[in-house]
C-alpha atoms as a PDB file:
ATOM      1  CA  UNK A   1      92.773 107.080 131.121  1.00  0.00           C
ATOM      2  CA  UNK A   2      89.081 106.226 132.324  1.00  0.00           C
ATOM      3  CA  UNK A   3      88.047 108.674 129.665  1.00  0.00           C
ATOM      4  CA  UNK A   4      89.878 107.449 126.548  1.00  0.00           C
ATOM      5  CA  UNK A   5      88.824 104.000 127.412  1.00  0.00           C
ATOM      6  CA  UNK A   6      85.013 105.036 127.089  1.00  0.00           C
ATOM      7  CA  UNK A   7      85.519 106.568 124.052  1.00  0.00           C
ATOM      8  CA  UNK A   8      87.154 103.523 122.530  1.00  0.00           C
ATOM      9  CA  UNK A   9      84.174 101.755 124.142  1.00  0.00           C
ATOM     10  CA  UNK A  10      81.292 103.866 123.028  1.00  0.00           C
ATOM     11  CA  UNK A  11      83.147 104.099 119.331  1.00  0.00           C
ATOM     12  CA  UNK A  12      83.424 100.365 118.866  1.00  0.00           C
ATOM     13  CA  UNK A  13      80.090  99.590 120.202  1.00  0.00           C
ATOM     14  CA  UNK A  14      79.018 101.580 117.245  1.00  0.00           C
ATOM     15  CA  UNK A  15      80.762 100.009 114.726  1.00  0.00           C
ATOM     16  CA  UNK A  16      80.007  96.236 115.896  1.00  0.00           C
ATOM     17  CA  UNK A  17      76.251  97.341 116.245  1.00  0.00           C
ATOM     18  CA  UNK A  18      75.860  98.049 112.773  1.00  0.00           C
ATOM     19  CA  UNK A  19      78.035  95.018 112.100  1.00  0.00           C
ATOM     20  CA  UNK A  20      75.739  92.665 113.659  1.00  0.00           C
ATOM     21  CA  UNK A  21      72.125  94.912 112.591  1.00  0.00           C
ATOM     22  CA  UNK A  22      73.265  94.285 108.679  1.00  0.00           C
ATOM     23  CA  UNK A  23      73.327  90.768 109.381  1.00  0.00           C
ATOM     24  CA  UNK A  24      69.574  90.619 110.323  1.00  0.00           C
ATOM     25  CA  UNK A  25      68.590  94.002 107.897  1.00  0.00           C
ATOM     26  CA  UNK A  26      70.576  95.184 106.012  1.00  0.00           C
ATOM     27  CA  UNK A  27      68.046  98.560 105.258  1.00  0.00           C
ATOM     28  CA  UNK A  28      68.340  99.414 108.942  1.00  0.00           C
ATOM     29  CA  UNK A  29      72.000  99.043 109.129  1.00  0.00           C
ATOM     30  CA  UNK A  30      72.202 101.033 106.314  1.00  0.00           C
ATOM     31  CA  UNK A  31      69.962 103.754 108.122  1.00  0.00           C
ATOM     32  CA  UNK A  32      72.162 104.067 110.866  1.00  0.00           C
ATOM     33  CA  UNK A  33      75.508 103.646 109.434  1.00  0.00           C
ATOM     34  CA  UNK A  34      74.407 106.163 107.454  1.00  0.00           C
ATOM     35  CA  UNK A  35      73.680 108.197 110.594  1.00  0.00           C
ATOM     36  CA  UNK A  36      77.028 111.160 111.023  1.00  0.00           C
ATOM     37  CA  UNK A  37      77.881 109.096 114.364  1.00  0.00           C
ATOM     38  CA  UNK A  38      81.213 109.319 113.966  1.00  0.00           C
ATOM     39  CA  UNK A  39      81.098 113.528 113.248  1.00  0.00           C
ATOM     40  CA  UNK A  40      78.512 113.297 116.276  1.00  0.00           C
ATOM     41  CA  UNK A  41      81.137 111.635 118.430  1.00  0.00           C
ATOM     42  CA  UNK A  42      83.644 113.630 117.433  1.00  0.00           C
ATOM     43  CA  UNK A  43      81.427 116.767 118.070  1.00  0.00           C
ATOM     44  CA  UNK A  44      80.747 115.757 121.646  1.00  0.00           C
ATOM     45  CA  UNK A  45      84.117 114.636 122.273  1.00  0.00           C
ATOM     46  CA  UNK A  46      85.694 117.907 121.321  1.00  0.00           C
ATOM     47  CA  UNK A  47      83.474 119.794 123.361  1.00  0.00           C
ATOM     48  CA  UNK A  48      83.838 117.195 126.044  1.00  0.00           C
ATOM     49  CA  UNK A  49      87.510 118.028 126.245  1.00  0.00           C
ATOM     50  CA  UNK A  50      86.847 121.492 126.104  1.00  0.00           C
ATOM     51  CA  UNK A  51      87.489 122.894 121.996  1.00  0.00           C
ATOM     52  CA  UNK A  52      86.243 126.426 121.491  1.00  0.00           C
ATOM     53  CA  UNK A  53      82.701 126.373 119.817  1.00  0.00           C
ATOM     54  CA  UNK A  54      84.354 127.502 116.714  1.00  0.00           C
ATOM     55  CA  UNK A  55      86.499 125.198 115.825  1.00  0.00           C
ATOM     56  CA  UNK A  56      83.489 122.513 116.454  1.00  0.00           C
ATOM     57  CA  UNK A  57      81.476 124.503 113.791  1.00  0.00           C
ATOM     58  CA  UNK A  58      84.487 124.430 111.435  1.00  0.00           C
ATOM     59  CA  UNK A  59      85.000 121.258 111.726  1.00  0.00           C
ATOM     60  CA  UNK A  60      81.298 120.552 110.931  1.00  0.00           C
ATOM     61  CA  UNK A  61      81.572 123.062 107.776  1.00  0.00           C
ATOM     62  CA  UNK A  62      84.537 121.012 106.949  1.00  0.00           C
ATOM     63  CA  UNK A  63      82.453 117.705 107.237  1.00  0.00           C
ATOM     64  CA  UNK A  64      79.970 118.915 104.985  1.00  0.00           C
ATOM     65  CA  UNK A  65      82.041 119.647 102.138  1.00  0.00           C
ATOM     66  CA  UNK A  66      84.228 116.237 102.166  1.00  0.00           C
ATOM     67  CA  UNK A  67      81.245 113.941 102.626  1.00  0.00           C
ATOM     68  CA  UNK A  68      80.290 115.102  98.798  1.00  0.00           C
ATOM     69  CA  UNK A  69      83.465 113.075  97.323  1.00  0.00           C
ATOM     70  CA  UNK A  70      83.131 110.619  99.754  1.00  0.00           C
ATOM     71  CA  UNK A  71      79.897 109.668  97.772  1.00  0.00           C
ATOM     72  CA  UNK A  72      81.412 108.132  94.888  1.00  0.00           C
ATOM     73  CA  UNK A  73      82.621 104.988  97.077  1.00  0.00           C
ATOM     74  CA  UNK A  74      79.304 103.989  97.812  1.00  0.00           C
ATOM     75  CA  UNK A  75      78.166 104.180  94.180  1.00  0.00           C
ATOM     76  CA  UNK A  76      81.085 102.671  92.393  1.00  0.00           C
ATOM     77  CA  UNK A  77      81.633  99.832  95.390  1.00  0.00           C
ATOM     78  CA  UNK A  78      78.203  97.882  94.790  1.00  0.00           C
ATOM     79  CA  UNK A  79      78.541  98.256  91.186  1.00  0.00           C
ATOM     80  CA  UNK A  80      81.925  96.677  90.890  1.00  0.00           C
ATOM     81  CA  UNK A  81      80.630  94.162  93.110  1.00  0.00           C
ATOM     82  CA  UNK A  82      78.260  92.948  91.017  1.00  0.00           C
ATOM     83  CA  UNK A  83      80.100  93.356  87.818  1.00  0.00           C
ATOM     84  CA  UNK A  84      81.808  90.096  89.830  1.00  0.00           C
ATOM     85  CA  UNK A  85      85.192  91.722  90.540  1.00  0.00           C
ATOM     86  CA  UNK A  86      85.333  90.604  93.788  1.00  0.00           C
ATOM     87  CA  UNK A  87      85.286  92.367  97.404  1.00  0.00           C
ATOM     88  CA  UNK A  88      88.768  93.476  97.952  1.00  0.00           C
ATOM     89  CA  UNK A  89      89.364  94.596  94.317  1.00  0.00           C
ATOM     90  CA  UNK A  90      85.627  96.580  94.173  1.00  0.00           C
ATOM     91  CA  UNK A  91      87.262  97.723  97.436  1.00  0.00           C
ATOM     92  CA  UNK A  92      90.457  99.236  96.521  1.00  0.00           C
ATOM     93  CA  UNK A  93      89.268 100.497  93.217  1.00  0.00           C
ATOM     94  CA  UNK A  94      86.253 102.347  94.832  1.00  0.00           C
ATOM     95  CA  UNK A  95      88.972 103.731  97.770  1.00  0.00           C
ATOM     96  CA  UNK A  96      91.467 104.334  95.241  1.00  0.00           C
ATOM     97  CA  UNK A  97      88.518 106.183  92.799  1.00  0.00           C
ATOM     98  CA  UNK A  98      87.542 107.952  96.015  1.00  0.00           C
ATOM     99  CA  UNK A  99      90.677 108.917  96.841  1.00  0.00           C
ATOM    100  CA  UNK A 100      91.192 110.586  92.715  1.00  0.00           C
ATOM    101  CA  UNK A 101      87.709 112.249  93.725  1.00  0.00           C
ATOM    102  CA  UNK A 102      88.778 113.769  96.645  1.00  0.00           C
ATOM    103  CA  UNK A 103      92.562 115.271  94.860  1.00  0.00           C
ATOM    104  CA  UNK A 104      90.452 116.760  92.059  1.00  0.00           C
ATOM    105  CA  UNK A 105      87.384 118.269  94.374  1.00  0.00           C
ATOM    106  CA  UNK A 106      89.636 119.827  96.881  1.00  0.00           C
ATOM    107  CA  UNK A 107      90.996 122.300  94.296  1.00  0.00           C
ATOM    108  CA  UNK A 108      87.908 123.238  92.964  1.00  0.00           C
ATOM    109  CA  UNK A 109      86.436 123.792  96.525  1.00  0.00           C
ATOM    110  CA  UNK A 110      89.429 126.385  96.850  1.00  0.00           C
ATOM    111  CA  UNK A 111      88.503 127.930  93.682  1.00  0.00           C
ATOM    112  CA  UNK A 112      84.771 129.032  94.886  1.00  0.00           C
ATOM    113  CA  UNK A 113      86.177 130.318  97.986  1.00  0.00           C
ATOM    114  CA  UNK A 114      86.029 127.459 100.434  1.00  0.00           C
ATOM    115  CA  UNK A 115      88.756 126.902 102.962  1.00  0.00           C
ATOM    116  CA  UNK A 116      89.304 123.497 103.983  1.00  0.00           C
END
């Protein structure tokens, strides 16, 4: 139990951090958010607990490839936001556009041969 409660710990400490770093610099929040801390802690975690090496690297292979749709949110979200739609509709529509991105990418990642 110990365990699990420092990795809710150590994973929220994260996320508040860069909560309260954008509110003083927003450039350096964006540096580390942009950081793969959360495919770091999962990384460490897994091997941590154990996971073979291999399914560590696949899941870093894995990574790689979905982080390339996961692009378009951070495009389209500032530029809906200052068309002046507002944060939680820039928000859905960039998740929702995100989410079209990822449907239509997947298939074409099968089609040169990479297994997700």
């Amino acid at each position: 139990m110990l365990y699990y409660t420092i990795k809710l710990l150590v994973t929220a400490i994260l996320i508040v951090a860069i909560t309260e770093i954008t509110k003083r610099n927003t450039g350096i929040a964006a540096l580390v958010a942009s950081l793969p801390f959360t495919a770091l802690l999962a990384f460490v975690w897994l091997y941590v607990e154990g996971s073979p090496l291999s399914q560590i690297a696949d899941l870093s292979y894995q990574i790689f490839w979905l982080v390339l749709p996961s692009l378009l949110l951070f495009l389209l979200f500032p530029i809906l936001l200052k068309q002046g739609l507002g944060f939680w509709l820039s928000l859905s529509l960039s998740a929702a556009a995100t989410i079209v991105c990822y449907f239509a990418f997947l298939p074409l990642l099968r089609r040169f041969g990479v297994q997700l």
